[in-house]
C-alpha atoms as a PDB file:
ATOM      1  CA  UNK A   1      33.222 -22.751  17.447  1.00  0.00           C
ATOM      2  CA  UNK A   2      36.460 -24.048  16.625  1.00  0.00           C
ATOM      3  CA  UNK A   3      38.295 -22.177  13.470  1.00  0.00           C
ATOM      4  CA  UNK A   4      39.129 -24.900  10.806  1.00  0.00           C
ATOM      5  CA  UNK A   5      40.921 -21.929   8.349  1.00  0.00           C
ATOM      6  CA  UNK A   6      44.267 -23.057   8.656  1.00  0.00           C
ATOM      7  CA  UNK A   7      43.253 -26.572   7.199  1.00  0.00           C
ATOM      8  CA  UNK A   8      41.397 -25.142   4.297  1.00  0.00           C
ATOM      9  CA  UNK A   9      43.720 -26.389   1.698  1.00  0.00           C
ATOM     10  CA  UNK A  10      43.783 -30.157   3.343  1.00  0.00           C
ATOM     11  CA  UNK A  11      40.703 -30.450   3.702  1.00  0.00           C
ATOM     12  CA  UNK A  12      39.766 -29.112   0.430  1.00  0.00           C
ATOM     13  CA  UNK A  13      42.073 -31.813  -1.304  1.00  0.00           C
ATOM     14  CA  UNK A  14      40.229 -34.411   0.803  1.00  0.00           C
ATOM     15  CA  UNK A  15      37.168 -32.858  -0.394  1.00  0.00           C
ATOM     16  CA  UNK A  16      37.699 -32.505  -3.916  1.00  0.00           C
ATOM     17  CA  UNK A  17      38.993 -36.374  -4.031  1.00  0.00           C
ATOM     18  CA  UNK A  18      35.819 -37.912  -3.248  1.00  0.00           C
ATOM     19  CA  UNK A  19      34.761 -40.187  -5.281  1.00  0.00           C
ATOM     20  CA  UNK A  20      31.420 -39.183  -5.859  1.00  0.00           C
ATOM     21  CA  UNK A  21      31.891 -36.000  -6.412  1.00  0.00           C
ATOM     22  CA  UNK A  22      34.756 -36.594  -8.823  1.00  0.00           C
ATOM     23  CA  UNK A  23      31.854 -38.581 -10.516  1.00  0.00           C
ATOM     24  CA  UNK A  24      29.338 -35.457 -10.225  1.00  0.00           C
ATOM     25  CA  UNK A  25      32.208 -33.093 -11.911  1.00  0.00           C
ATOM     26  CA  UNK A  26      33.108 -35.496 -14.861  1.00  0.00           C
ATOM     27  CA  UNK A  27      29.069 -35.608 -15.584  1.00  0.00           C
ATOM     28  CA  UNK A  28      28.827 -31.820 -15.228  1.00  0.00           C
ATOM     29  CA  UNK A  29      31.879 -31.748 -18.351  1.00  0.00           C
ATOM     30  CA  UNK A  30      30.242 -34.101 -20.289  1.00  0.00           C
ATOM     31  CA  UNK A  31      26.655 -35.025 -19.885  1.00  0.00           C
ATOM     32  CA  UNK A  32      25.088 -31.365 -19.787  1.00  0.00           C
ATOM     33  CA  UNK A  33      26.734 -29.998 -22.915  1.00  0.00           C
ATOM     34  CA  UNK A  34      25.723 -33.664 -24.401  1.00  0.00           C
ATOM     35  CA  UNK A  35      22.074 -33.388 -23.702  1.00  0.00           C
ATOM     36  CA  UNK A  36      22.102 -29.314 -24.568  1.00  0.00           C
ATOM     37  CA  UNK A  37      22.937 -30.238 -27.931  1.00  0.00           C
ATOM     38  CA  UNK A  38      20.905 -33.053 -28.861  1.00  0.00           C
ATOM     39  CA  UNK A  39      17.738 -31.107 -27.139  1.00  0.00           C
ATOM     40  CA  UNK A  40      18.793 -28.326 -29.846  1.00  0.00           C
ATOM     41  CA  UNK A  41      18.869 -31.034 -32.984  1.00  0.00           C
ATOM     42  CA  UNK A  42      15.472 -32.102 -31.891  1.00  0.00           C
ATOM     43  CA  UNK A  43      14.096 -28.702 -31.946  1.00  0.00           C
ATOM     44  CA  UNK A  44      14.956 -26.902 -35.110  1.00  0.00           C
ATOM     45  CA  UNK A  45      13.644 -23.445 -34.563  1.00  0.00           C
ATOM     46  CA  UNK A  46      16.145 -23.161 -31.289  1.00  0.00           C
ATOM     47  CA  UNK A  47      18.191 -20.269 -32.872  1.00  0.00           C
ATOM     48  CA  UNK A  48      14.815 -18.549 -33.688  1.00  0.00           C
ATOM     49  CA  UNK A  49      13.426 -18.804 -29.784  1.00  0.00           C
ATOM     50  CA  UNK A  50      16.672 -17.848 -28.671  1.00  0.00           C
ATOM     51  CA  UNK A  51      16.783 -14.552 -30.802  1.00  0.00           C
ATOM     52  CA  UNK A  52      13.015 -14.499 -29.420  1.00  0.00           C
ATOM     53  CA  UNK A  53      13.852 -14.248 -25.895  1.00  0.00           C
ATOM     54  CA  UNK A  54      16.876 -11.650 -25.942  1.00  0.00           C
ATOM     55  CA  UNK A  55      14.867  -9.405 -27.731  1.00  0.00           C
ATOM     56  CA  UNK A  56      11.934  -9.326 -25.358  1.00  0.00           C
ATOM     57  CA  UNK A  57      14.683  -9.367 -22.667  1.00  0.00           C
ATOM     58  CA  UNK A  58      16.169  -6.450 -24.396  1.00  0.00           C
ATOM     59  CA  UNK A  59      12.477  -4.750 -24.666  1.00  0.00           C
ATOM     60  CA  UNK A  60      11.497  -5.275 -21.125  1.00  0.00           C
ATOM     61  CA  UNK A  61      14.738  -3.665 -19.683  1.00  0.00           C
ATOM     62  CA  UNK A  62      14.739  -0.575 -22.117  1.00  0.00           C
ATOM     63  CA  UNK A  63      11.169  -0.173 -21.368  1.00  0.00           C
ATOM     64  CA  UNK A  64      11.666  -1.204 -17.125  1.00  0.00           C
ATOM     65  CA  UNK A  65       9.889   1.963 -15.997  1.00  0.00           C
ATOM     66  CA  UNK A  66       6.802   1.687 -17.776  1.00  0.00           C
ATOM     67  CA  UNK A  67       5.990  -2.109 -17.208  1.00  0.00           C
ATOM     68  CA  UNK A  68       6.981  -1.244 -13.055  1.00  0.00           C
ATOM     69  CA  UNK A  69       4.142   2.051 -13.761  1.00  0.00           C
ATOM     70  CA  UNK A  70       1.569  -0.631 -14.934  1.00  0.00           C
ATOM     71  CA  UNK A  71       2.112  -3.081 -12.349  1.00  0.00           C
ATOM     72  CA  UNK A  72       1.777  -0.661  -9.394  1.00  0.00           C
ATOM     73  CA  UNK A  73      -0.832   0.544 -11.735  1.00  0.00           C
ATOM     74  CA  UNK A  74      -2.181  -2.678 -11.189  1.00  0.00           C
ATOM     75  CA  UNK A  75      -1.847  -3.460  -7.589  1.00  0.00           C
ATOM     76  CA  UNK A  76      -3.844  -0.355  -6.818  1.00  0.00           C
ATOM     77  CA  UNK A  77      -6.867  -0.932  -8.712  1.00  0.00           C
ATOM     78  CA  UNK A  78      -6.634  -4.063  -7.246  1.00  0.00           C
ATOM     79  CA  UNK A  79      -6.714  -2.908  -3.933  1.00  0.00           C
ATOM     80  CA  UNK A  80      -9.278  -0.540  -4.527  1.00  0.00           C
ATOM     81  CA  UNK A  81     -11.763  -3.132  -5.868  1.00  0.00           C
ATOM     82  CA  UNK A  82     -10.856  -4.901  -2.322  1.00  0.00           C
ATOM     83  CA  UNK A  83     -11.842  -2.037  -0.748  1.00  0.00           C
ATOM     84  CA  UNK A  84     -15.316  -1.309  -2.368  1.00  0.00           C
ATOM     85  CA  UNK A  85     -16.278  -4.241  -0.360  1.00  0.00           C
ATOM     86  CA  UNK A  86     -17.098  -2.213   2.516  1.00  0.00           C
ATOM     87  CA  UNK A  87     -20.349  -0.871   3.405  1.00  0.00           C
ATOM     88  CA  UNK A  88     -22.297   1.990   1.861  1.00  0.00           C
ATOM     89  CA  UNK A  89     -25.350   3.711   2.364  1.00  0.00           C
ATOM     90  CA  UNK A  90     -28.197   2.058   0.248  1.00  0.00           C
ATOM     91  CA  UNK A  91     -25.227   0.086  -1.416  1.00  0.00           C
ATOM     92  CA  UNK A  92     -25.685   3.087  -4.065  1.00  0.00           C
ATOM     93  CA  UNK A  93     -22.041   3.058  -4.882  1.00  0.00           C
ATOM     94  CA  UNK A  94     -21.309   6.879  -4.984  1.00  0.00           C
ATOM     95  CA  UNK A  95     -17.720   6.720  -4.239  1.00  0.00           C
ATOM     96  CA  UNK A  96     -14.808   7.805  -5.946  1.00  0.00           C
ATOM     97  CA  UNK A  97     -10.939   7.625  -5.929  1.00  0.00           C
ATOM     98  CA  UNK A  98      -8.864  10.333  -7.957  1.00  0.00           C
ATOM     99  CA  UNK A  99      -4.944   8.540  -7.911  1.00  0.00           C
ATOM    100  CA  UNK A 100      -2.325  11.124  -8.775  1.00  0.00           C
ATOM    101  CA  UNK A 101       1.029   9.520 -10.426  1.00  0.00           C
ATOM    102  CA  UNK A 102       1.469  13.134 -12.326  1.00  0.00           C
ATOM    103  CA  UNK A 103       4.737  14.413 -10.516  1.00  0.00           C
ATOM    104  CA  UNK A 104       3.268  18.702 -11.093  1.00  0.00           C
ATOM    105  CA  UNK A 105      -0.123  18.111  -9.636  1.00  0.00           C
ATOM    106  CA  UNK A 106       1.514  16.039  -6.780  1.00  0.00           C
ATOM    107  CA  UNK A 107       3.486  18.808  -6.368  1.00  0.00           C
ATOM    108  CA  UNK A 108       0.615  20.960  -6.472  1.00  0.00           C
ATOM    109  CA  UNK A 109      -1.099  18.910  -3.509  1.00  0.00           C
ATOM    110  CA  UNK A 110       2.049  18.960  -1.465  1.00  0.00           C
ATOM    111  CA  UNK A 111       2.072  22.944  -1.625  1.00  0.00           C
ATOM    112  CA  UNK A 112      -1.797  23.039  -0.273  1.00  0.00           C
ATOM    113  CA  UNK A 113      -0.425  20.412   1.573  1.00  0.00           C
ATOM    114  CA  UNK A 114       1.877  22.684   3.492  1.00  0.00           C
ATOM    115  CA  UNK A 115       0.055  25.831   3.344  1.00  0.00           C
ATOM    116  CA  UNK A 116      -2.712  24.067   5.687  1.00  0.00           C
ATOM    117  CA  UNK A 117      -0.446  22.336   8.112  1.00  0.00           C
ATOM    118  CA  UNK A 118       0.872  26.008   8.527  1.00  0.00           C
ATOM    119  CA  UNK A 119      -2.333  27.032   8.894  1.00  0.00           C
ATOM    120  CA  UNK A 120      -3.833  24.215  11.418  1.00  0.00           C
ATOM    121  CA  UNK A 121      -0.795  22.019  12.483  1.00  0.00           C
ATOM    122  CA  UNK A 122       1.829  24.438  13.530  1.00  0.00           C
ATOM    123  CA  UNK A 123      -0.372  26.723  16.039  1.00  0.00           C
ATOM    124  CA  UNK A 124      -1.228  23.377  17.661  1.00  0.00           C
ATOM    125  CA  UNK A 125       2.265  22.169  18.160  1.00  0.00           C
ATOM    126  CA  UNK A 126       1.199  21.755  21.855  1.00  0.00           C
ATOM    127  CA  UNK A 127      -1.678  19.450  21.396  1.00  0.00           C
ATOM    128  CA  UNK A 128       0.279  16.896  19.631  1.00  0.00           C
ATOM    129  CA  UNK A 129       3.251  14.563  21.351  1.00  0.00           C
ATOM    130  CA  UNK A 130       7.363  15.486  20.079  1.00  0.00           C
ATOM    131  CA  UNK A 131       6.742  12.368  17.800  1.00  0.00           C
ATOM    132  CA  UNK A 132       3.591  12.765  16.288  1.00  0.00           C
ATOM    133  CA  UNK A 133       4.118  16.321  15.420  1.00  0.00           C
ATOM    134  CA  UNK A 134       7.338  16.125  14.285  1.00  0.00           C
ATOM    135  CA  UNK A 135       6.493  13.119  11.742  1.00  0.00           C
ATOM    136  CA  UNK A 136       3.447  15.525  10.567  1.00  0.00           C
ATOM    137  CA  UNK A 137       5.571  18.239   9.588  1.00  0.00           C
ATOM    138  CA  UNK A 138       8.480  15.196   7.576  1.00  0.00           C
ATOM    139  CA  UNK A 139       5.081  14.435   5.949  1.00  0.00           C
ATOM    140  CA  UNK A 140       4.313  18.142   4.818  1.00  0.00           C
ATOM    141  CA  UNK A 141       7.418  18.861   3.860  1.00  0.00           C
ATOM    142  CA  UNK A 142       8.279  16.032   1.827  1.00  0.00           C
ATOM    143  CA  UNK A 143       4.799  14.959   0.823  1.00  0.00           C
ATOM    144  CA  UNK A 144       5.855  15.893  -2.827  1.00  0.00           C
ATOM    145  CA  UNK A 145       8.166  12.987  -3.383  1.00  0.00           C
ATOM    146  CA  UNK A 146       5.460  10.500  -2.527  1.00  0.00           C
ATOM    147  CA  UNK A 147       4.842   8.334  -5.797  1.00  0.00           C
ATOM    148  CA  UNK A 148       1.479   7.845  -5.622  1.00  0.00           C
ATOM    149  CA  UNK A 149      -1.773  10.044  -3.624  1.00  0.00           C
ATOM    150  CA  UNK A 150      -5.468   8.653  -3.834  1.00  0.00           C
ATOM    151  CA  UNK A 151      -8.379  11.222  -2.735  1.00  0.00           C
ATOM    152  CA  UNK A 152     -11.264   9.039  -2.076  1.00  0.00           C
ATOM    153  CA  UNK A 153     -14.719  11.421  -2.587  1.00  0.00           C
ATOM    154  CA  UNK A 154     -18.105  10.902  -2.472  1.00  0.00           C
ATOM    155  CA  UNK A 155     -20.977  12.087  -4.621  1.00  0.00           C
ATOM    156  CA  UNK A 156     -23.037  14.917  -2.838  1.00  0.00           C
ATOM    157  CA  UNK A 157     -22.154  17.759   0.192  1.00  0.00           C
ATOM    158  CA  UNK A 158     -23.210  17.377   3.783  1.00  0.00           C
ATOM    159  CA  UNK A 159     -22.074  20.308   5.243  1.00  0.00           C
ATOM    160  CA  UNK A 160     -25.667  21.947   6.110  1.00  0.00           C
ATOM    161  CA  UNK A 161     -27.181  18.771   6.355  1.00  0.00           C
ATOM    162  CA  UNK A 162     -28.841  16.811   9.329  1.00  0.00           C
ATOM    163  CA  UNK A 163     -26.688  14.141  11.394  1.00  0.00           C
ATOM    164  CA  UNK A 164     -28.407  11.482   9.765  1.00  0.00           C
ATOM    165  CA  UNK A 165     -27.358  12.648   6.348  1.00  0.00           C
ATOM    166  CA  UNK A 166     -24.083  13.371   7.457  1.00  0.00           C
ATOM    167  CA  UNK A 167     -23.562  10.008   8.509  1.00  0.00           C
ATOM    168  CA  UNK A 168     -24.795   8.680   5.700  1.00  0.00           C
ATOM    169  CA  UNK A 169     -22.377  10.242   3.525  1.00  0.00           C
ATOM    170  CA  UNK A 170     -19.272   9.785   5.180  1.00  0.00           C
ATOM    171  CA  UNK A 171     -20.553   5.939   6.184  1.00  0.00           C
ATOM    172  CA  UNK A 172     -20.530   5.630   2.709  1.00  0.00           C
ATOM    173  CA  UNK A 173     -16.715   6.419   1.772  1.00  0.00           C
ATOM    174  CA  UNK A 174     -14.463   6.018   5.205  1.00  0.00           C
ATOM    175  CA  UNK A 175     -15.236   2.174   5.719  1.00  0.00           C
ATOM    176  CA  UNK A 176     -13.253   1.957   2.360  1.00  0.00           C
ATOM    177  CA  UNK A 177     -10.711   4.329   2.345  1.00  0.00           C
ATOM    178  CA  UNK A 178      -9.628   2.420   5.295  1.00  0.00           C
ATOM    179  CA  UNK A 179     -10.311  -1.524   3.622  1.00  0.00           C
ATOM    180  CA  UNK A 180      -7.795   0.244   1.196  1.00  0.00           C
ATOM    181  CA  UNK A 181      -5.513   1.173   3.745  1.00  0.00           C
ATOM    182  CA  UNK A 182      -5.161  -2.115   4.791  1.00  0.00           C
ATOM    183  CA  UNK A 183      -5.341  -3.556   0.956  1.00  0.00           C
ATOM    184  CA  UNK A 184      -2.216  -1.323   0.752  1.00  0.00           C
ATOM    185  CA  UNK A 185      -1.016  -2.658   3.868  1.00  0.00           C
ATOM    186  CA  UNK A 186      -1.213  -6.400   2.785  1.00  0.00           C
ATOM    187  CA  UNK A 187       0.917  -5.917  -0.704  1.00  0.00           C
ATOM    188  CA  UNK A 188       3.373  -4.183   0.373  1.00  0.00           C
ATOM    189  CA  UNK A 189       2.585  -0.746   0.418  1.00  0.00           C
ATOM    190  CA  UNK A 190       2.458   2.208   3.033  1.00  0.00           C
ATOM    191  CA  UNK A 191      -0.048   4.943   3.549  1.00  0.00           C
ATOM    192  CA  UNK A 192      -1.372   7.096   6.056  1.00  0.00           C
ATOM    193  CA  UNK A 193      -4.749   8.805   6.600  1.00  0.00           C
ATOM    194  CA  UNK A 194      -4.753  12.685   6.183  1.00  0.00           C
ATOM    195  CA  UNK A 195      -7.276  15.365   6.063  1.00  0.00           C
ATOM    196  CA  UNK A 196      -5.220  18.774   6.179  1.00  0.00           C
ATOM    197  CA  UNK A 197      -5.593  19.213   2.270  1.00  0.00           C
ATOM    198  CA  UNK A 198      -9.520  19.818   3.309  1.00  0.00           C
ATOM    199  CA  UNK A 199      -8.991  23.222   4.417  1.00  0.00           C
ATOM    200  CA  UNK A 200      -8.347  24.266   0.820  1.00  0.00           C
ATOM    201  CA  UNK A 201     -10.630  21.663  -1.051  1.00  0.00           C
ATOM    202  CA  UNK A 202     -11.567  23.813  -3.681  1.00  0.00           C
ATOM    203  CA  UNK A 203      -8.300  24.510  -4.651  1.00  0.00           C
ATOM    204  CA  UNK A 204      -7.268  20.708  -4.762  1.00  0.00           C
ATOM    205  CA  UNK A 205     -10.594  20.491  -6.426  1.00  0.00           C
ATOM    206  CA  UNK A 206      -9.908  22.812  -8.607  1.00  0.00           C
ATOM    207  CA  UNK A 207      -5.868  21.368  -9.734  1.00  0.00           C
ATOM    208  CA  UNK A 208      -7.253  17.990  -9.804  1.00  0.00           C
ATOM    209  CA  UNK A 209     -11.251  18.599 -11.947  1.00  0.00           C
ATOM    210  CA  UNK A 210     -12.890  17.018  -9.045  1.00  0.00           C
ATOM    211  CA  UNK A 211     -16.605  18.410  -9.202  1.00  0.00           C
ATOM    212  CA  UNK A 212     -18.065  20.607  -6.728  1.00  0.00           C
ATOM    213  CA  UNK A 213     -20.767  18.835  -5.772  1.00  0.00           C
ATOM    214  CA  UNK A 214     -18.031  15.655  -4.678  1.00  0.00           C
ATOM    215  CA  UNK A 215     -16.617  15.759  -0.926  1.00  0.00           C
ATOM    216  CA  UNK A 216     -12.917  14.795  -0.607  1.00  0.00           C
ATOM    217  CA  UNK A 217     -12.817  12.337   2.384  1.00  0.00           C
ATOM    218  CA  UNK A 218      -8.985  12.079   2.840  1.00  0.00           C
ATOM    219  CA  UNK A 219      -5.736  12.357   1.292  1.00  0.00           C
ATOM    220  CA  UNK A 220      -3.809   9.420   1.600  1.00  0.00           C
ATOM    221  CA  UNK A 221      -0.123   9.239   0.749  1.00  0.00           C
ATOM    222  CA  UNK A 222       1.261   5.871  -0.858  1.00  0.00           C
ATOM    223  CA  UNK A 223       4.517   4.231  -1.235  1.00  0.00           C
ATOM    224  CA  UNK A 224       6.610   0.917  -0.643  1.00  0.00           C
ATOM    225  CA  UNK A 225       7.641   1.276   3.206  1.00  0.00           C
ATOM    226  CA  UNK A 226      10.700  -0.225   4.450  1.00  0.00           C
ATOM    227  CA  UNK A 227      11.373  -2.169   7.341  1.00  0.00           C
ATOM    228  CA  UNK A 228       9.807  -4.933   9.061  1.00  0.00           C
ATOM    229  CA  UNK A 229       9.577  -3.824  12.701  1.00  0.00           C
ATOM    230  CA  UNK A 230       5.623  -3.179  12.597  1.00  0.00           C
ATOM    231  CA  UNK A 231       3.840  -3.108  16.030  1.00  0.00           C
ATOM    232  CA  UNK A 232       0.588  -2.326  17.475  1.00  0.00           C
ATOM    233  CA  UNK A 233       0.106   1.652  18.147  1.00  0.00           C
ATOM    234  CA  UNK A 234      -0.331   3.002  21.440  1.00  0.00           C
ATOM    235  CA  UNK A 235      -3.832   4.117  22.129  1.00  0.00           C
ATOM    236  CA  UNK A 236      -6.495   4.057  25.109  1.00  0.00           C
ATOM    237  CA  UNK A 237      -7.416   1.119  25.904  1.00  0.00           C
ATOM    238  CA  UNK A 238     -10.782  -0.354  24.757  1.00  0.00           C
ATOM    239  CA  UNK A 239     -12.356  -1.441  28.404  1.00  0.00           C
ATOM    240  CA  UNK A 240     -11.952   2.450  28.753  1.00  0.00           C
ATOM    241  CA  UNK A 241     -13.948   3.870  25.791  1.00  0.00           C
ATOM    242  CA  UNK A 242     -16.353   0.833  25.604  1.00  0.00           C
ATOM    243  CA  UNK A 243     -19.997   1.146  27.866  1.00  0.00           C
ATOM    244  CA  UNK A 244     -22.220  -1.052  28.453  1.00  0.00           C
ATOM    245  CA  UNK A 245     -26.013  -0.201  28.091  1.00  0.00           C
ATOM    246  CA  UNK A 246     -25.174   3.890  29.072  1.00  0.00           C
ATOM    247  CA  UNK A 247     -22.830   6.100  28.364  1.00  0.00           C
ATOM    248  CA  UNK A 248     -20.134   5.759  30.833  1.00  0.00           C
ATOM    249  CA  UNK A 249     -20.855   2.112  32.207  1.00  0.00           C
ATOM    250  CA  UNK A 250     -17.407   0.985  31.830  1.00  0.00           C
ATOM    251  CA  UNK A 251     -18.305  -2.621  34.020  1.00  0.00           C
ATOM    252  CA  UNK A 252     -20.912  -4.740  31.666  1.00  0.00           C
ATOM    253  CA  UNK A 253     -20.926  -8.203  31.310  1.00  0.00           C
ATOM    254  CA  UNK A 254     -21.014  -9.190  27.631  1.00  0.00           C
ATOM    255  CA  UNK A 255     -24.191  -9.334  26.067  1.00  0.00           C
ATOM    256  CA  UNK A 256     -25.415 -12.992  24.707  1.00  0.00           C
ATOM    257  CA  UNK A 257     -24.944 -12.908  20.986  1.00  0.00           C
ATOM    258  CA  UNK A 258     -26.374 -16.056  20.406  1.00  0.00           C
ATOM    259  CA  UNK A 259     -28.928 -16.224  17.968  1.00  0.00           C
ATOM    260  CA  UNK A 260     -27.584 -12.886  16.176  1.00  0.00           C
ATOM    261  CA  UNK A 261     -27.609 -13.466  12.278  1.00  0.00           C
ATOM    262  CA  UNK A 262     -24.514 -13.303  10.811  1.00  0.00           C
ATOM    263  CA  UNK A 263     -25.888 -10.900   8.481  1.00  0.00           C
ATOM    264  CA  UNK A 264     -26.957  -8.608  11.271  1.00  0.00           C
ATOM    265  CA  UNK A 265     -26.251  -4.946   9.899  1.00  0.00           C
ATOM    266  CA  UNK A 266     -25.617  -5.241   6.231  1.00  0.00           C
END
């Protein structure tokens, strides 16, 4: 690209003396503050708006914090009433979602937090790849200065029960805690799926008033993320976990749906 910097000035001058701009600028002097004023005569309580709308302006700045607290306020609900559109057992609706915004009882989850990744992450350090564990132990350690955690529970225990019950209950709060993962996902807004804090439930029960008879499903972090460079995560492929009329018959053909209602399995 050629440089044109040392003509600047000329070709500014040429510029500036075309004719239809000079028209555009003489308007711009004249016309605007013209029509300005004669809007105002027409519209006697102008002063009175005016006054209006810098003190509201003046309001909504001194008070920024509060009206940003409602709004995210907002967009969570919001996303949580997205995600109570996934299934649940019996469509019973036993499902809860305790959102902590108080910065002592986050704190407070971010020390059981820690004390369980000690506990279960660290002497594991093995299992996990360089990445993955070291991003577990960021979130541990920092997990305090999240803004925002949401425990999504569910009404009863299944700890001595049956499969069929314990199915049940967790069928009944996982399909959304992860519709509000992606909720989250779709406004903006990070989060990740953790279940360390389970090892001491009681005690996050306990900080937090969540009855005893309520499981805690996860724990799940939130925040505005930055960046843009989202991509698919690495895991094993599909054809290789998918079987086909056994267990372990990796080569089926696909089955004919036709005919399936679309309403198969609600």
């Amino acid at each position: 690209m050629e440089s044109t910097s040392r003509a600047f000035k000329s070709n500014a001058r040429r510029a500036l003396a075309d004719p239809t701009l000079q028209t555009a600028l003489g308007m711009a002097k004249t016309g605007f503050p013209l029509k300005r004023l004669h809007a105002i005569e027409r519209l006697p309580e102008f002063e009175a708006l005016r006054e209006e709308g810098k003190r509201i302006k003046n309001h909504t700045l001194a008070h920024l914090d509060f009206y940003l607290e409602e709004f995210e306020r907002k967009v969570i609900e919001q996303c949580i009433d997205v995600a109570l559109q996934a299934p649940n057992g019996g469509n019973l609706g036993r499902y809860h979602f305790v959102v902590v915004t108080d910065p002592a009882k986050r704190a407070g989850l971010a020390e059981v937090y820690r004390k369980a990744a000690a506990e279960f992450l660290l002497p594991r350090r093995e299992t996990y790849g360089p990445r993955i564990f070291a991003s577990s132990v960021y979130l541990a350690e920092h997990l305090h200065e999240v803004p925002v955690h949401i425990i999504p529970c569910i009404e009863g225990r299944a700890e001595q029960a049956g499969p069929l019950a314990q199915a049940n209950k967790y069928g009944s709060i996982l399909p959304a805690t992860w519709s509000l993962m992606l909720a989250l996902r779709a406004r903006g807004l990070g989060s990740a799926w953790t279940t360390l804090h389970i090892l001491y439930e009681k005690e996050v029960a306990a900080l937090l008033g969540i009855p005893e008879d309520c499981t805690q499903a996860a724990l799940l972090p939130v925040a505005y993320f930055t960046g843009t460079d989202f991509k698919p995560a690495k895991r094993v492929p599909g054809h290789e976990r998918t079987y086909w009329d056994a267990w372990g018959q990796t080569n089926g053909g696909g089955g004919d749906c036709s005919g399936v209602s679309g309403d198969a399995g609600r």
